[in-house]
PDB file of N, CA and C in Angstrom:
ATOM      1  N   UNK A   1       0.856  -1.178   0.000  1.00  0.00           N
ATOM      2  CA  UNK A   1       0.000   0.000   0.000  1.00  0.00           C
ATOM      3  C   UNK A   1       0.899   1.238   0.000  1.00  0.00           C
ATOM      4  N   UNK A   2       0.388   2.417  -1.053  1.00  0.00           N
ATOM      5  CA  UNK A   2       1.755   3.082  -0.803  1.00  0.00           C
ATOM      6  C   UNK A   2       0.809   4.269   0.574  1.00  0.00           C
ATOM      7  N   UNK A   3       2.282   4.794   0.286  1.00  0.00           N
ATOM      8  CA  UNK A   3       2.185   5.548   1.777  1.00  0.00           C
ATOM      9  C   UNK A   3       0.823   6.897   1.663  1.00  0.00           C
ATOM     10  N   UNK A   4       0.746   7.599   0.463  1.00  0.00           N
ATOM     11  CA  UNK A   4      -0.476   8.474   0.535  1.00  0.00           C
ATOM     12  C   UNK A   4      -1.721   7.805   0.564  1.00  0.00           C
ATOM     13  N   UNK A   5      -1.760   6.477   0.414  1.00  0.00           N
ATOM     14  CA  UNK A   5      -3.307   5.629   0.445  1.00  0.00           C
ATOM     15  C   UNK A   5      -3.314   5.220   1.836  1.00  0.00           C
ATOM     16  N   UNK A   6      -2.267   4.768   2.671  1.00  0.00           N
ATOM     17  CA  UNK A   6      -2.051   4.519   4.018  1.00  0.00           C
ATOM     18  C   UNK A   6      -2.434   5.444   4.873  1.00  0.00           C
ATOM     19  N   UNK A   7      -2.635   6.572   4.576  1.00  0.00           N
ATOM     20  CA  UNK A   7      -2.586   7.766   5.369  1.00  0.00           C
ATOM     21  C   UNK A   7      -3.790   8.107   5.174  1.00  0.00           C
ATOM     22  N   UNK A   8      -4.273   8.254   3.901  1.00  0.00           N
ATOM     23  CA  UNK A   8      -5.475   8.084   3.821  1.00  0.00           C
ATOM     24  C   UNK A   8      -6.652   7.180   4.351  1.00  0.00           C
ATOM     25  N   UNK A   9      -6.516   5.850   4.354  1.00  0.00           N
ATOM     26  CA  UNK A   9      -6.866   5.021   4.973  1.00  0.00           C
ATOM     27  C   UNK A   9      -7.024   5.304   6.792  1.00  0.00           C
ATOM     28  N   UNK A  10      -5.578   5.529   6.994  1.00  0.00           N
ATOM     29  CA  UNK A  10      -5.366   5.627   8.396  1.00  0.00           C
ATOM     30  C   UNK A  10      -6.461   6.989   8.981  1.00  0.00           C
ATOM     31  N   UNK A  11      -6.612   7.771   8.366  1.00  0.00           N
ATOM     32  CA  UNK A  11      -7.981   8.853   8.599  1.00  0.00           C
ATOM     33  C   UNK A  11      -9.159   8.265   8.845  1.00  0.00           C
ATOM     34  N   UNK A  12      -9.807   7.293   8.035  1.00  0.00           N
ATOM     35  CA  UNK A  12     -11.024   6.632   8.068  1.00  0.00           C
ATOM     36  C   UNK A  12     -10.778   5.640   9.368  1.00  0.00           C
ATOM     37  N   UNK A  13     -10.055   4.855   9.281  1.00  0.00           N
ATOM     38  CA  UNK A  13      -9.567   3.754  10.363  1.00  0.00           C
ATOM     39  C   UNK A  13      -9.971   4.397  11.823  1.00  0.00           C
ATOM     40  N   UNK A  14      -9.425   5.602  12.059  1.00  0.00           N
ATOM     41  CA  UNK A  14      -9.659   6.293  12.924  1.00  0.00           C
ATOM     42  C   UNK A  14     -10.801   7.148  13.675  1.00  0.00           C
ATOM     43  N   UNK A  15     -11.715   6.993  12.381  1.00  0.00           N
ATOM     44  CA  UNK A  15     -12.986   7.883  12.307  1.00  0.00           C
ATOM     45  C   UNK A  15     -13.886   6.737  12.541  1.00  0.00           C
ATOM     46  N   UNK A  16     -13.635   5.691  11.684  1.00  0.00           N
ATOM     47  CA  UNK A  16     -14.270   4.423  11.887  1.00  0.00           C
ATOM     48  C   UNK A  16     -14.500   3.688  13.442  1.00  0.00           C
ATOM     49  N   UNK A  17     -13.236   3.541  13.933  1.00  0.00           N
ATOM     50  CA  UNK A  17     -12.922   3.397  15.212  1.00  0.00           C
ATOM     51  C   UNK A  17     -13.929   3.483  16.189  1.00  0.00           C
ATOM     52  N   UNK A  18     -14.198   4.604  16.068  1.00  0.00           N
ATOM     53  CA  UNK A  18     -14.898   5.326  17.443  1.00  0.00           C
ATOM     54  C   UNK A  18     -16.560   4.514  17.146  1.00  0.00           C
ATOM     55  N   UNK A  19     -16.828   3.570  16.114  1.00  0.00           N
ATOM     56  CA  UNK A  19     -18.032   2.964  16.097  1.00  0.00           C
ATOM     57  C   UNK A  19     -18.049   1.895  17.154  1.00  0.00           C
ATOM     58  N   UNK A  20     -16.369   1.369  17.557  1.00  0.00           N
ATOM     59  CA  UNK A  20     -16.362   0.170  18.671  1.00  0.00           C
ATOM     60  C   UNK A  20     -15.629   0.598  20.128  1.00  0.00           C
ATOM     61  N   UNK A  21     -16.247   1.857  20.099  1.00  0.00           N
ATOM     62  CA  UNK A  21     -15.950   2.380  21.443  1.00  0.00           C
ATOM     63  C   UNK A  21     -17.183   2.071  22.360  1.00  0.00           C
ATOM     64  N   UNK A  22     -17.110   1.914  23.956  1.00  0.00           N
ATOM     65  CA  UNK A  22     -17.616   1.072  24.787  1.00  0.00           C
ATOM     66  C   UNK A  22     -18.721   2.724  25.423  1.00  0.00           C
ATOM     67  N   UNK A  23     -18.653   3.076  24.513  1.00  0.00           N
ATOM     68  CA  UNK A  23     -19.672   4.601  24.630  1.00  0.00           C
ATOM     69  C   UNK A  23     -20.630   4.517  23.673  1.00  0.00           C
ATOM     70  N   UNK A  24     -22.020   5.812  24.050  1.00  0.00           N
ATOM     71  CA  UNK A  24     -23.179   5.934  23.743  1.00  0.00           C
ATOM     72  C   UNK A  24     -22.893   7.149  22.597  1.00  0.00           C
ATOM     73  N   UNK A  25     -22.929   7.111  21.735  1.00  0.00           N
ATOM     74  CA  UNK A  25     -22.094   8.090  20.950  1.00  0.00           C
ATOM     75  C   UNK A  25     -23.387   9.260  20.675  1.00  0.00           C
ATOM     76  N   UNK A  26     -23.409  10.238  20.507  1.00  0.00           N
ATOM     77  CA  UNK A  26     -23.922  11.423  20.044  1.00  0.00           C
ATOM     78  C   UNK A  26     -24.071  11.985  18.802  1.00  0.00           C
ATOM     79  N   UNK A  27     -24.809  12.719  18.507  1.00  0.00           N
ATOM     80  CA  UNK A  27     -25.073  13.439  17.295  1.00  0.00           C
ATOM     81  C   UNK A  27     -24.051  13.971  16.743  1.00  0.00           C
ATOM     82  N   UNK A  28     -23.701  14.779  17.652  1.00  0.00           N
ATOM     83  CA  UNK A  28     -22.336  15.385  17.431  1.00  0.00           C
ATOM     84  C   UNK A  28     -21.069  14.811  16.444  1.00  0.00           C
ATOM     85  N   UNK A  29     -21.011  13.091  17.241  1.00  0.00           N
ATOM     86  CA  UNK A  29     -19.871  12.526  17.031  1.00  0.00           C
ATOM     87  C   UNK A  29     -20.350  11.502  16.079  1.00  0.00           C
ATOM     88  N   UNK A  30     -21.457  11.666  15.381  1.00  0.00           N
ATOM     89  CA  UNK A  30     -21.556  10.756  14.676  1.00  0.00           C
ATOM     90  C   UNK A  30     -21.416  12.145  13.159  1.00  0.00           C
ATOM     91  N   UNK A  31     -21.761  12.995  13.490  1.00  0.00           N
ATOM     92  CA  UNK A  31     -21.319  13.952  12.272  1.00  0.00           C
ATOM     93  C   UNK A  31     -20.081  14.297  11.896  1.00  0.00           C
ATOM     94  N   UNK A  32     -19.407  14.021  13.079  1.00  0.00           N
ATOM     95  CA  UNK A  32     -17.787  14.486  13.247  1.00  0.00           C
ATOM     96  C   UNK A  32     -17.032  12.942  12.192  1.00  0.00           C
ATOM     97  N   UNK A  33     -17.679  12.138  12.737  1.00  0.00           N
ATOM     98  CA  UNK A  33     -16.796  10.810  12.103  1.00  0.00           C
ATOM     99  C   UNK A  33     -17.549  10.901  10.318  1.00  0.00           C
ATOM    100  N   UNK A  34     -18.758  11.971  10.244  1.00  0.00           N
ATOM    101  CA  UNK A  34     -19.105  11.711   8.715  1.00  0.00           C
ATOM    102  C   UNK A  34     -18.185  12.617   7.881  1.00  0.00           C
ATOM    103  N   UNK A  35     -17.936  13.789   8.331  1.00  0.00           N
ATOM    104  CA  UNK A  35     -17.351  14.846   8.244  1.00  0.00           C
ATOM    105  C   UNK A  35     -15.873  13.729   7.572  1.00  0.00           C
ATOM    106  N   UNK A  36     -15.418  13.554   8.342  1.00  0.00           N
ATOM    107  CA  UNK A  36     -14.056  12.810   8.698  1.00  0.00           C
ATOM    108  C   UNK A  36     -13.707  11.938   7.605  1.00  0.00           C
ATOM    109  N   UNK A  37     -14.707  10.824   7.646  1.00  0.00           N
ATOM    110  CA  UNK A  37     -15.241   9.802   6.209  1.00  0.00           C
ATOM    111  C   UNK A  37     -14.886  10.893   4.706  1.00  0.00           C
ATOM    112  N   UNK A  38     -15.874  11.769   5.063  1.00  0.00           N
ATOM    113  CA  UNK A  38     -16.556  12.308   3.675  1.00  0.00           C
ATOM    114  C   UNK A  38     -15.220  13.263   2.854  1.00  0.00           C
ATOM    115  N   UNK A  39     -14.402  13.996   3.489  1.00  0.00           N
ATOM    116  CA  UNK A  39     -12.763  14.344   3.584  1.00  0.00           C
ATOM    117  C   UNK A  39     -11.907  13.642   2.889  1.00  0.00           C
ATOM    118  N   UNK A  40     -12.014  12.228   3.078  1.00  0.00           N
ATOM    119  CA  UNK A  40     -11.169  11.416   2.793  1.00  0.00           C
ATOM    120  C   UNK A  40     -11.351  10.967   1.409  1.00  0.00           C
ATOM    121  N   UNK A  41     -12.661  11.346   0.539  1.00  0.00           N
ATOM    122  CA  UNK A  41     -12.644  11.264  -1.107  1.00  0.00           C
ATOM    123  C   UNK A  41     -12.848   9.500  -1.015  1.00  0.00           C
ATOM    124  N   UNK A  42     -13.330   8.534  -0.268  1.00  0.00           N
ATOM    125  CA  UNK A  42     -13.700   7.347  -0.756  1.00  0.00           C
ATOM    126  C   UNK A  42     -15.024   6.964  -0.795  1.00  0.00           C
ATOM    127  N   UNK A  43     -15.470   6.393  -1.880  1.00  0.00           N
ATOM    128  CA  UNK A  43     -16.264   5.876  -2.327  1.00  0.00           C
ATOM    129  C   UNK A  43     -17.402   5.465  -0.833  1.00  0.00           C
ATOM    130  N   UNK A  44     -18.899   5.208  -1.002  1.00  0.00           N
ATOM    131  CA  UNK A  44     -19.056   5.012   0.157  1.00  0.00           C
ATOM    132  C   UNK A  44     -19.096   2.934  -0.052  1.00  0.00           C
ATOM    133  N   UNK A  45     -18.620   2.916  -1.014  1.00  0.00           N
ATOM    134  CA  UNK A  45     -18.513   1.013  -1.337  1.00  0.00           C
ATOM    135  C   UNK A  45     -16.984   0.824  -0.633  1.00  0.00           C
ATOM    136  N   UNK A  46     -15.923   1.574  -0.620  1.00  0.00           N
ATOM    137  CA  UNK A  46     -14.881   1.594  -0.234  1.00  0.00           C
ATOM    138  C   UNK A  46     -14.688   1.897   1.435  1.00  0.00           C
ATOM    139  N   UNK A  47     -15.725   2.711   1.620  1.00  0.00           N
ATOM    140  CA  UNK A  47     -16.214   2.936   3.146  1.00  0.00           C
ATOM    141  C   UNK A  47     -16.219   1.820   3.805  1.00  0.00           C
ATOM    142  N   UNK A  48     -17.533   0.961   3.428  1.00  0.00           N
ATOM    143  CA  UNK A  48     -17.762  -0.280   3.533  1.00  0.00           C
ATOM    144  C   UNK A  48     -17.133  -1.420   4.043  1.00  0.00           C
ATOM    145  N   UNK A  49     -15.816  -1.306   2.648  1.00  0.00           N
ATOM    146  CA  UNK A  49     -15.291  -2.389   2.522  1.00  0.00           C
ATOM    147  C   UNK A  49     -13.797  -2.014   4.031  1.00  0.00           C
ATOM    148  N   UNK A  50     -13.336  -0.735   3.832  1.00  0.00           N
ATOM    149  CA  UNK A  50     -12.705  -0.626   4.954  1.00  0.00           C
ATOM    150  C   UNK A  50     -13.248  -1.045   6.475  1.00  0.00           C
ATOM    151  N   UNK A  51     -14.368  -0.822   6.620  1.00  0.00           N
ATOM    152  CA  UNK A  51     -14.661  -1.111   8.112  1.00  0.00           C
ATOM    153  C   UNK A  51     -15.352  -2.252   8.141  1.00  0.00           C
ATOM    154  N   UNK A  52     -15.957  -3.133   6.937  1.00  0.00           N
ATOM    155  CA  UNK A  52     -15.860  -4.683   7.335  1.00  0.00           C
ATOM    156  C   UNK A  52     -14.293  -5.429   7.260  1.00  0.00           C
ATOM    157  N   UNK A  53     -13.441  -5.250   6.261  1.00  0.00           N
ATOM    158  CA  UNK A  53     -12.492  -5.900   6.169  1.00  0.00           C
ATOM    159  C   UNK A  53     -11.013  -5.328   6.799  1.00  0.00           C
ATOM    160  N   UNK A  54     -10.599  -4.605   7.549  1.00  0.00           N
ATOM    161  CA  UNK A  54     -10.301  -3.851   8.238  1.00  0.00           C
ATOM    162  C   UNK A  54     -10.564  -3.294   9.184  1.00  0.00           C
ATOM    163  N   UNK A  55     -11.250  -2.248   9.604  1.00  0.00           N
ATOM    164  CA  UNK A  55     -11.650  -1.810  11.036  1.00  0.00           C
ATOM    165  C   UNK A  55     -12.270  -2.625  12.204  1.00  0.00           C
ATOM    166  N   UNK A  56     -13.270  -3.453  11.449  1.00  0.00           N
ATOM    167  CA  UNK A  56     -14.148  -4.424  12.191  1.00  0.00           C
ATOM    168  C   UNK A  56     -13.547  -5.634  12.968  1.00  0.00           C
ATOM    169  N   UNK A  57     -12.426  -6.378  12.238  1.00  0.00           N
ATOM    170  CA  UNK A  57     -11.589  -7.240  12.217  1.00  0.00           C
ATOM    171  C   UNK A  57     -10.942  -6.998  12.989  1.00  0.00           C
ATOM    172  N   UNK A  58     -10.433  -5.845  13.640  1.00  0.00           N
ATOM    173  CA  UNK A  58      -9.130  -5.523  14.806  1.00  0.00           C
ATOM    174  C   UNK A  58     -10.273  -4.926  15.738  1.00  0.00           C
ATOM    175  N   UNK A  59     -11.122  -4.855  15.868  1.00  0.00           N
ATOM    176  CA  UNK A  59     -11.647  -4.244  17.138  1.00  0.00           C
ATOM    177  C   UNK A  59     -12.824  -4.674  17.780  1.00  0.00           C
ATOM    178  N   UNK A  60     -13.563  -5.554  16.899  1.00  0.00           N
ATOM    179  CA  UNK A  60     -14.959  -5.705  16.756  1.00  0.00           C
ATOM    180  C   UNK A  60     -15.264  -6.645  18.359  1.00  0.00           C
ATOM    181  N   UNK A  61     -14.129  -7.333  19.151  1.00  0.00           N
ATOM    182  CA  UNK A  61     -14.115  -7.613  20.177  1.00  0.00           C
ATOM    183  C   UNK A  61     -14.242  -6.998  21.680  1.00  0.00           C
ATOM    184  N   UNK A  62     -14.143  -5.490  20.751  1.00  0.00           N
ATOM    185  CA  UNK A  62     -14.307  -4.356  22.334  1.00  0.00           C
ATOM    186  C   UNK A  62     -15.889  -4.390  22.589  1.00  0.00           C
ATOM    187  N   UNK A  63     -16.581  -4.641  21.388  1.00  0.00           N
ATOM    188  CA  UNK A  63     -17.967  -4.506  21.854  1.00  0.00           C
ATOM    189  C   UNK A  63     -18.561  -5.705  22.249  1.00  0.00           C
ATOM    190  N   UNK A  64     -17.759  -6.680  22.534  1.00  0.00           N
ATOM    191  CA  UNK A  64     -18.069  -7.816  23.622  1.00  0.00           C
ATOM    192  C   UNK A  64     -17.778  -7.413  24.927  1.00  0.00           C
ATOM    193  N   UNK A  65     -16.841  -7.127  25.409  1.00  0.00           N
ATOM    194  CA  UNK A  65     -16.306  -6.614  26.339  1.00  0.00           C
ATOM    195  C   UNK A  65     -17.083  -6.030  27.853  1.00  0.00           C
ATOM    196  N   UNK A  66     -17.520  -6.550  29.130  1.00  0.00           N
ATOM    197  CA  UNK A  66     -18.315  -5.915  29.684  1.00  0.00           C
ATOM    198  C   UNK A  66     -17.453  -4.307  30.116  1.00  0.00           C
ATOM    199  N   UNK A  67     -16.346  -3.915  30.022  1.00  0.00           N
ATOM    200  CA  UNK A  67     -15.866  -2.944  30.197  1.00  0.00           C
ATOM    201  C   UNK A  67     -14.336  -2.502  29.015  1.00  0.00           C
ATOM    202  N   UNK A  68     -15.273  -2.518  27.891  1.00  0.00           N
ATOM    203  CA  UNK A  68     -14.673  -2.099  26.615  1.00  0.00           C
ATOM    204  C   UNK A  68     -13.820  -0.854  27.157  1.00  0.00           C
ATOM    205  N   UNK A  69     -13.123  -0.510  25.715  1.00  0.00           N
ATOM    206  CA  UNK A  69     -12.571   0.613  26.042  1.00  0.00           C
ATOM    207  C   UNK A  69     -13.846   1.947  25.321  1.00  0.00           C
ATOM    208  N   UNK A  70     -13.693   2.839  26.501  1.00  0.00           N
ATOM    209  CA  UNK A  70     -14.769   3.881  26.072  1.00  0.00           C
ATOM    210  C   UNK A  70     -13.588   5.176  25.381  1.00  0.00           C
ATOM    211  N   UNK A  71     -12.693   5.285  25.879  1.00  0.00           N
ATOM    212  CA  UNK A  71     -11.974   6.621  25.501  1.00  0.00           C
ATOM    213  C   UNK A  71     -11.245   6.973  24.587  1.00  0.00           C
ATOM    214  N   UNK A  72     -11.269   5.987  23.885  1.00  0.00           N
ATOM    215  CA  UNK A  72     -10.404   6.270  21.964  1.00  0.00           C
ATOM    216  C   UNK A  72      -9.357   5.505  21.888  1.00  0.00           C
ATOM    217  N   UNK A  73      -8.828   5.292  20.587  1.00  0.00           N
ATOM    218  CA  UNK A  73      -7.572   4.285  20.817  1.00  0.00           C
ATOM    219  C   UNK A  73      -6.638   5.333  19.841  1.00  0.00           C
ATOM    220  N   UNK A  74      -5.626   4.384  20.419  1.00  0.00           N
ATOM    221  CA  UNK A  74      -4.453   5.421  19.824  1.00  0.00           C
ATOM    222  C   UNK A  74      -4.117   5.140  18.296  1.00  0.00           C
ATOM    223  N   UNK A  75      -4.130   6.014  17.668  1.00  0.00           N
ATOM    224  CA  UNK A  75      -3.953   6.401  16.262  1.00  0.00           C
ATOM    225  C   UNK A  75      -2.952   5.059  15.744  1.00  0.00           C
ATOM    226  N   UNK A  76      -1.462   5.166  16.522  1.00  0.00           N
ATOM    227  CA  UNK A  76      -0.722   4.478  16.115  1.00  0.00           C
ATOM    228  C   UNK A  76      -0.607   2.784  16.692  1.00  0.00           C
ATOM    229  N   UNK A  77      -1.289   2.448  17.566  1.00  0.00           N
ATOM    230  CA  UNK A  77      -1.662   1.250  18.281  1.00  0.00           C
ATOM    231  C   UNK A  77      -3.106   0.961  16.964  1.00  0.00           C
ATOM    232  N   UNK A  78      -3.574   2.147  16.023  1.00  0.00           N
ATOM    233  CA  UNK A  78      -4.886   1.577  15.697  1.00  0.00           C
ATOM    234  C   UNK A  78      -4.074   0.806  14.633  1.00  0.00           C
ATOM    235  N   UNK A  79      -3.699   1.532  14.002  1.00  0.00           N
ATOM    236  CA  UNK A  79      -2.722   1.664  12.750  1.00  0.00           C
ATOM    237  C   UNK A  79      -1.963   0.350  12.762  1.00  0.00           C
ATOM    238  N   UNK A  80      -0.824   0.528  13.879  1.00  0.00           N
ATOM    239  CA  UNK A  80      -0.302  -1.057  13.736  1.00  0.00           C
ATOM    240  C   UNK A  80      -1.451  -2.479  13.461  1.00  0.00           C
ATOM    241  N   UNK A  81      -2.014  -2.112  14.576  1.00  0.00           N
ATOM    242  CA  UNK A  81      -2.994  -3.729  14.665  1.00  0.00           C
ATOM    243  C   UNK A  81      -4.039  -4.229  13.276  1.00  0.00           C
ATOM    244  N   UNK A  82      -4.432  -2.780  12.587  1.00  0.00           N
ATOM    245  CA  UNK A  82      -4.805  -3.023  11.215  1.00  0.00           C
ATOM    246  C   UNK A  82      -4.206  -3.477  10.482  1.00  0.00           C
ATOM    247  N   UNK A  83      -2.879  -3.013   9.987  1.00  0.00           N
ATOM    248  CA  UNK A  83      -1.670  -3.413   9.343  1.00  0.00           C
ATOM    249  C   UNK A  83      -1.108  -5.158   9.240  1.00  0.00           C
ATOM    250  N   UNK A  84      -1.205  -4.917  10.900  1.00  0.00           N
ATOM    251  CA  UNK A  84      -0.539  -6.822  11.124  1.00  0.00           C
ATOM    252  C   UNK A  84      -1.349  -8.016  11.082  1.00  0.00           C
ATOM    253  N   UNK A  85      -2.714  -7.459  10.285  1.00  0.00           N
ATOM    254  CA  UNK A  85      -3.631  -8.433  10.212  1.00  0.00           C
ATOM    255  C   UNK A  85      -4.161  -8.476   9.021  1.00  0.00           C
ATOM    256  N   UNK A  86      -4.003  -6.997   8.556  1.00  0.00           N
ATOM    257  CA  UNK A  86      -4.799  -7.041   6.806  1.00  0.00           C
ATOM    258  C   UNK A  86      -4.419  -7.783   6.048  1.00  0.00           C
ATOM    259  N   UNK A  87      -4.963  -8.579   5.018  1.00  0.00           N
ATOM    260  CA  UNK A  87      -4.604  -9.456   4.003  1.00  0.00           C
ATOM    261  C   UNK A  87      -5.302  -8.916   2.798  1.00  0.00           C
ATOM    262  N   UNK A  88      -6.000  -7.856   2.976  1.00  0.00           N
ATOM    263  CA  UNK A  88      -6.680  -7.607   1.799  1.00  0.00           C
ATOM    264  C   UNK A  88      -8.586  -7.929   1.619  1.00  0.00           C
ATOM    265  N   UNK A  89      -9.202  -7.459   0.936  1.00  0.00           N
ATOM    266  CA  UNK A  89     -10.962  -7.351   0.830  1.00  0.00           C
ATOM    267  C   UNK A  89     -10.938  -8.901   1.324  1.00  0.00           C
ATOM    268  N   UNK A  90     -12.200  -9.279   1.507  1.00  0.00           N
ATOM    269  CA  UNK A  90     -12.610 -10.844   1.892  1.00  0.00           C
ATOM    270  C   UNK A  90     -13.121 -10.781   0.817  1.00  0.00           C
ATOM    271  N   UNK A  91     -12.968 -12.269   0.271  1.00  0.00           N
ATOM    272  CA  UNK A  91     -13.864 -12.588  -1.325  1.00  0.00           C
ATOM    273  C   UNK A  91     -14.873 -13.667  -1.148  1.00  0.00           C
ATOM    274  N   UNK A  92     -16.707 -12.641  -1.106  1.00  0.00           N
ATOM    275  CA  UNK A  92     -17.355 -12.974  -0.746  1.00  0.00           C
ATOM    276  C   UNK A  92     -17.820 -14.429  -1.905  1.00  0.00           C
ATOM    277  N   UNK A  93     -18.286 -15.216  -1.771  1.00  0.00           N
ATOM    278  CA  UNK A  93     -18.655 -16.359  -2.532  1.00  0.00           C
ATOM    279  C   UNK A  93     -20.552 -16.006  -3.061  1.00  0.00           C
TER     280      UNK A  93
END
């Protein structure tokens, strides 16, 4: 992945994020993360595909959690753990 799509990515990843935070999220912060999305120039099929095959995949366990994390994760802790797991879209059958 080169590095301006990474960075790019890494914006959404981050915006995405805050969907598996162990909080009641707000109006506010649900405009802030559209805002955030909508910035980033991807497709909303590409949206999609980032936070099922990517975002969802590294975090989707906090919202099991009886005491998830509520307060944000760190950019570069998000970043790594996406990275060391991505393999690329899932190819649906």
């Amino acid at each position: 992945m080169r590095i301006q799509e990474l960075e790019r990515r890494r914006l959404v990843w981050v915006a995405l994020a805050k969907l598996y935070l162990d909080t009641e999220l707000q109006d506010s912060d649900f405009q802030q993360i559209a805002a955030e999305i909508t910035a980033s120039g991807l497709t909303w099929h590409e949206i999609q595909g980032i936070n099922y095959d990517e975002v969802g995949p590294a975090l989707w366990s906090n919202l099991l959690s009886i005491a998830g994390e509520w307060e944000g994760w760190d950019p570069e802790w998000l970043t790594e753990r996406i990275t060391s797991h991505y393999t690329g879209p899932a190819t649906v059958c």
